[in-house]
C-alpha atoms as a PDB file:
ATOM      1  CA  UNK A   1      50.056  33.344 203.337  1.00  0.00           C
ATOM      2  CA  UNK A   2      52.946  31.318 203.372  1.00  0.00           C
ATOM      3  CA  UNK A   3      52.503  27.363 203.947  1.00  0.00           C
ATOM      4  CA  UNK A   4      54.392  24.491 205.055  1.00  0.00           C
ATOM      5  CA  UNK A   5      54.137  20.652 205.498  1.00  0.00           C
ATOM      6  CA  UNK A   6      55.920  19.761 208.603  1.00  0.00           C
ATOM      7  CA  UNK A   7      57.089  16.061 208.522  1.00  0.00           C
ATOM      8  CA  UNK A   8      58.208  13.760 211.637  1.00  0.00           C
ATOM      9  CA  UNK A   9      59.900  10.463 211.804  1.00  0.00           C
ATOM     10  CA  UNK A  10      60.933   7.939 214.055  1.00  0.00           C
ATOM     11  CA  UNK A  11      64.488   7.326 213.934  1.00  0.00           C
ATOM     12  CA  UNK A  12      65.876   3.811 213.130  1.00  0.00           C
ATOM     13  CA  UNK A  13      66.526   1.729 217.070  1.00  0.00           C
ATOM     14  CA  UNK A  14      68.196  -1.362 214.748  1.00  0.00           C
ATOM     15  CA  UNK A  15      71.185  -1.326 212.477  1.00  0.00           C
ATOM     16  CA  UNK A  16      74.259   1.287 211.953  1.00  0.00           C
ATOM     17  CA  UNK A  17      73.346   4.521 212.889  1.00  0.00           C
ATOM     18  CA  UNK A  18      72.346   6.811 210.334  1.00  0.00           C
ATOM     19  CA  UNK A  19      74.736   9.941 209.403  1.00  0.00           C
ATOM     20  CA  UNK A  20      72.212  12.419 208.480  1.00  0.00           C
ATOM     21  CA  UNK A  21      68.618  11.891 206.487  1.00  0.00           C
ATOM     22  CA  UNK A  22      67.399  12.291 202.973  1.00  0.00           C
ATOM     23  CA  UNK A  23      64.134  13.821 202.923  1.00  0.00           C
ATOM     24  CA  UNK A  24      62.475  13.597 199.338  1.00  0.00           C
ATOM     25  CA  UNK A  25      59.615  15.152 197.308  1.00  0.00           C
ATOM     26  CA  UNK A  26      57.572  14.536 194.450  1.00  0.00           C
ATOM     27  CA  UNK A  27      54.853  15.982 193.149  1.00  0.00           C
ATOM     28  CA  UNK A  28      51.345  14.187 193.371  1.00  0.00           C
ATOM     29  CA  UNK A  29      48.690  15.700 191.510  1.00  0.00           C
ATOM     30  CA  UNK A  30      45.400  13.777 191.561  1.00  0.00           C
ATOM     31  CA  UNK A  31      46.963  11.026 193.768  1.00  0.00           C
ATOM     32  CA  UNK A  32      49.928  10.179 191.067  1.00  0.00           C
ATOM     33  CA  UNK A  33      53.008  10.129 192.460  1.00  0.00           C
ATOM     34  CA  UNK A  34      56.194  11.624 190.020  1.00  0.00           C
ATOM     35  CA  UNK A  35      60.241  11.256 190.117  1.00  0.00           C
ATOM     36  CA  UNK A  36      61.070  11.832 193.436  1.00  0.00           C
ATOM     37  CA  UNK A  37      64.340  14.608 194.063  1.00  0.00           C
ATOM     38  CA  UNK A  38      65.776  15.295 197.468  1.00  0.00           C
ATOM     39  CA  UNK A  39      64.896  18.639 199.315  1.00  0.00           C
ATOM     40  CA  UNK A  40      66.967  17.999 202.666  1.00  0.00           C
ATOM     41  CA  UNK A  41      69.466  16.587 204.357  1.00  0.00           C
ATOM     42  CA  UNK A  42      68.861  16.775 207.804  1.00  0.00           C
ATOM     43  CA  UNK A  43      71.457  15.863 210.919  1.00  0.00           C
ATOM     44  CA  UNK A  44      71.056  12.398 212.286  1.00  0.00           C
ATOM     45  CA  UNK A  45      69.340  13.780 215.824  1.00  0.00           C
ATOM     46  CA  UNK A  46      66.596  15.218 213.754  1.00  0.00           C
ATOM     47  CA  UNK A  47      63.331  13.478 213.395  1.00  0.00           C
ATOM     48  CA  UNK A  48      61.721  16.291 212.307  1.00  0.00           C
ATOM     49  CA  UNK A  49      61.720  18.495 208.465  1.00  0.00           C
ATOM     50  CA  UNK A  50      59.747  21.317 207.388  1.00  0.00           C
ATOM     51  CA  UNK A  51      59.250  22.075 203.832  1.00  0.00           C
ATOM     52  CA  UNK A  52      58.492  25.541 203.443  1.00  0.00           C
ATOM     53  CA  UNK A  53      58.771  25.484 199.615  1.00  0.00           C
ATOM     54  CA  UNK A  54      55.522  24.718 198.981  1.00  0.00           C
ATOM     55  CA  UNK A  55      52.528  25.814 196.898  1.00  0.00           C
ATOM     56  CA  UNK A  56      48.613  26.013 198.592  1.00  0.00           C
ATOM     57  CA  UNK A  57      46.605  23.619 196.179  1.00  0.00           C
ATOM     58  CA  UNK A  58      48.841  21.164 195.566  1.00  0.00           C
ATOM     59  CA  UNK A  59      49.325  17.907 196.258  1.00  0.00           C
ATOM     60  CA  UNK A  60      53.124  16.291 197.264  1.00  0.00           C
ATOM     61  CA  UNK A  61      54.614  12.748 198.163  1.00  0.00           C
ATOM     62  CA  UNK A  62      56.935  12.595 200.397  1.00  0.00           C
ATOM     63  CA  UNK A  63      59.459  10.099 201.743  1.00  0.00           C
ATOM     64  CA  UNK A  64      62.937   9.906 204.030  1.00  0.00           C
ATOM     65  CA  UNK A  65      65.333   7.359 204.083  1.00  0.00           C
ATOM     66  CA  UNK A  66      68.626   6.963 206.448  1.00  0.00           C
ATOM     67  CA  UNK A  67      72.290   7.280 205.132  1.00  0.00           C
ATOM     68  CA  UNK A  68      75.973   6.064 206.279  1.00  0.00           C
ATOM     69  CA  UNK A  69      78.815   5.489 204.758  1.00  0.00           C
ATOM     70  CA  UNK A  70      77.728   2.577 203.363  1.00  0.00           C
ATOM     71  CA  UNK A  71      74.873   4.215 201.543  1.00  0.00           C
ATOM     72  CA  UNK A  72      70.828   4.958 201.825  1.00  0.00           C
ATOM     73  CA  UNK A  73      68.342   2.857 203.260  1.00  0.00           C
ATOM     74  CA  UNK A  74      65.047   2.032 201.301  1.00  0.00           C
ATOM     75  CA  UNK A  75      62.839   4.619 201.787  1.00  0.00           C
ATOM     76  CA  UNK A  76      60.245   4.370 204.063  1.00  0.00           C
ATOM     77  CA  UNK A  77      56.139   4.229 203.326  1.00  0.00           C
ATOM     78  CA  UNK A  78      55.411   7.603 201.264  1.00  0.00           C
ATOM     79  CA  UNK A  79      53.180   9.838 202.307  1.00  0.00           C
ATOM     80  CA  UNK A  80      51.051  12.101 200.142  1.00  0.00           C
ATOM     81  CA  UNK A  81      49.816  15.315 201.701  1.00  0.00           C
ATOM     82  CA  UNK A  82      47.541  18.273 200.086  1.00  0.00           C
ATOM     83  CA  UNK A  83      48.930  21.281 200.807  1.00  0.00           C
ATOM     84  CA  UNK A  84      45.289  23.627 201.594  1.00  0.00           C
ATOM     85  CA  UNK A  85      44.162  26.652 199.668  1.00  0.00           C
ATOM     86  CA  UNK A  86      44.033  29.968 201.697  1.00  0.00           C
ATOM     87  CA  UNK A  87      41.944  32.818 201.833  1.00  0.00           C
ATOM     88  CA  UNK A  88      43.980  35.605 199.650  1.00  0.00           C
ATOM     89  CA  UNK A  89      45.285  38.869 201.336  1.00  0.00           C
ATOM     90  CA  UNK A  90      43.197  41.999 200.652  1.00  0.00           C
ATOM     91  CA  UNK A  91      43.718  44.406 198.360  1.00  0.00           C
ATOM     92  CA  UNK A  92      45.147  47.555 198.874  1.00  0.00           C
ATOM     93  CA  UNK A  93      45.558  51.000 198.155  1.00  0.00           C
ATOM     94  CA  UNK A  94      41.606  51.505 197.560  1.00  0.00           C
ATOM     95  CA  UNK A  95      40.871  55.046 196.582  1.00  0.00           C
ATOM     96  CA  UNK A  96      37.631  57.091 195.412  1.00  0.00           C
ATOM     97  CA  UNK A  97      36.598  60.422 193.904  1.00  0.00           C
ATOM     98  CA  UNK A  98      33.081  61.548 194.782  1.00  0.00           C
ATOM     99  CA  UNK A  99      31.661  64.182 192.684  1.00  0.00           C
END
């Protein structure tokens, strides 16, 4: 099973427009949040992202700030998301001599 973490954000009413997004990730095992490295830069109409990079079990932090010209915004509040375990897929290719 593949996962995802689908994130959505409200896009900035004050200010310069933004000219795209960066959308960051760090890992966040047991609640600890590490060095933070971008994933995405998504167009300025977007207020959506989905990660599909990552692993069941796991825990991630997440946060997106805006970007012009002029440079990036602070981010905005992180957000730390566990990414759920799944049932595994069967085996296969079950065979059996009787005898």
């Amino acid at each position: 099973m593949s996962h995802q973490v689908v994130l959505n954000w409200v896009a900035p009413v004050a200010g310069d427009p933004p000219t795209s997004y960066d959308v960051k990730r760090a890992p966040a095992p047991a609640g600890v949040i590490g060095a933070y490295v971008s994933i995405a830069s998504p167009e300025p109409t977007a207020t959506t992202y989905t990660d599909t990079t990552v692993v069941g079990g796991q825990e991630y932090a997440y946060e997106v700030c805006s970007v012009n010209s002029v440079g990036e915004s602070a981010p905005c509040a992180d957000i730390l998301v566990t990414v759920p375990l799944a049932v595994p897929n069967p085996p296969t290719g079950l065979t059996g001599i009787a005898s």
